[in-house]
Protein backbone atom coordinates (compact mmCIF):
# COMPACT_ATOMS: atom_id res chain seq x y z
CA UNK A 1 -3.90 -3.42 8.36
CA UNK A 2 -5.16 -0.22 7.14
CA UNK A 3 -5.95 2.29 9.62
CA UNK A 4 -9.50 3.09 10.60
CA UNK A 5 -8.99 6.91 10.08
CA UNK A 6 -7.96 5.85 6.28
CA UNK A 7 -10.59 3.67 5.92
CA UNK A 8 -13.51 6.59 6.91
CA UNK A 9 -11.14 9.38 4.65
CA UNK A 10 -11.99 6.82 1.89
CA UNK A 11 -15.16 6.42 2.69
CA UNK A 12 -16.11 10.07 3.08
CA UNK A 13 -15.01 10.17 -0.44
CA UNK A 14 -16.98 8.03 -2.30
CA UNK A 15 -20.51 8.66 0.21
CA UNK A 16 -21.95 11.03 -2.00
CA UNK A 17 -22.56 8.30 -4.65
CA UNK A 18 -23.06 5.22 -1.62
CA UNK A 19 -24.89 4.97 1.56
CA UNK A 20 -22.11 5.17 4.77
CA UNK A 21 -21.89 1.52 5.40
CA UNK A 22 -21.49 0.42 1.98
CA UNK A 23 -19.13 3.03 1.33
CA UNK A 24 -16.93 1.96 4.44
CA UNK A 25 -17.20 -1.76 3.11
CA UNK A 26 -15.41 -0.92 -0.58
CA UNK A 27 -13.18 1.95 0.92
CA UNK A 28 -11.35 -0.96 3.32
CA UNK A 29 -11.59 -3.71 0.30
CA UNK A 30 -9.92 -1.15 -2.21
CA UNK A 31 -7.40 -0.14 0.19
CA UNK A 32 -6.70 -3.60 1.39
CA UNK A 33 -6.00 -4.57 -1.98
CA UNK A 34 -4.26 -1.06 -2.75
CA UNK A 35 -1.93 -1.81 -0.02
CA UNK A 36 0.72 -4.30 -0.81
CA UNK A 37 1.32 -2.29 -3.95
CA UNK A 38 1.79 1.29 -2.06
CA UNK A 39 4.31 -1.22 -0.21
CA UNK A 40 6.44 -2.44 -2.66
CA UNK A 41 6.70 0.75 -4.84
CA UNK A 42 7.73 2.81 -1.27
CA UNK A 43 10.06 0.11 -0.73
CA UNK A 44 11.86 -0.41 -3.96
CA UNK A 45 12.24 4.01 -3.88
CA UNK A 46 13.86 3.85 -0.45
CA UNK A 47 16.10 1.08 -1.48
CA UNK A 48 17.11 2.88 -4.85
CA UNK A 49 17.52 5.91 -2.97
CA UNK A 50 20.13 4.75 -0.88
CA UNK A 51 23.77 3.55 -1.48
CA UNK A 52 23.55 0.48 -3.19
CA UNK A 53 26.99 -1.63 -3.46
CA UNK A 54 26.95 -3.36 -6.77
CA UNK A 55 29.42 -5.87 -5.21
CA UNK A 56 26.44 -6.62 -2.18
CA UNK A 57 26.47 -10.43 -1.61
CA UNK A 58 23.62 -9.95 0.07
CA UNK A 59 21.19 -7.59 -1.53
CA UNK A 60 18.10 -6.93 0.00
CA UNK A 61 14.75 -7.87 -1.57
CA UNK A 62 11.80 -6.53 -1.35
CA UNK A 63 9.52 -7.96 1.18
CA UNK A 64 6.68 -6.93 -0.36
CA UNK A 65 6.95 -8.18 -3.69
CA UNK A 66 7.38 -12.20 -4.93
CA UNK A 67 10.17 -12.91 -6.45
CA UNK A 68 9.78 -14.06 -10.06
């Protein structure tokens, strides 16, 4: 869930070019959408950031991503 604050940030951003409401309406859709992205890429740079064992039986996998 994307924060309210985020949400009105977003929309203060693109209400010069829509009214408020509307502006509130795409802000949350694009940042829904935007989310699950921002997710995976911040997850995969923590987890390559920190000691991986090559040997790991068990590696983690990103929770945020499908595997393919």
């Amino acid at each position: 869930m994307i924060p309210d604050e985020a949400v009105e940030a977003a929309a203060d951003a693109m209400a010069p070019v829509v009214k408020k409401l509307e502006a509130l309406i795409l802000a949350r859709a694009a940042l829904e959408a935007a989310a699950p992205h921002m997710l995976a890429e911040a997850w995969q740079k923590g987890r390559s950031a920190g000691q991986m064992d090559p040997y790991d039986r068990y590696p983690a996998k990103n929770p945020y991503r499908s595997e393919q």
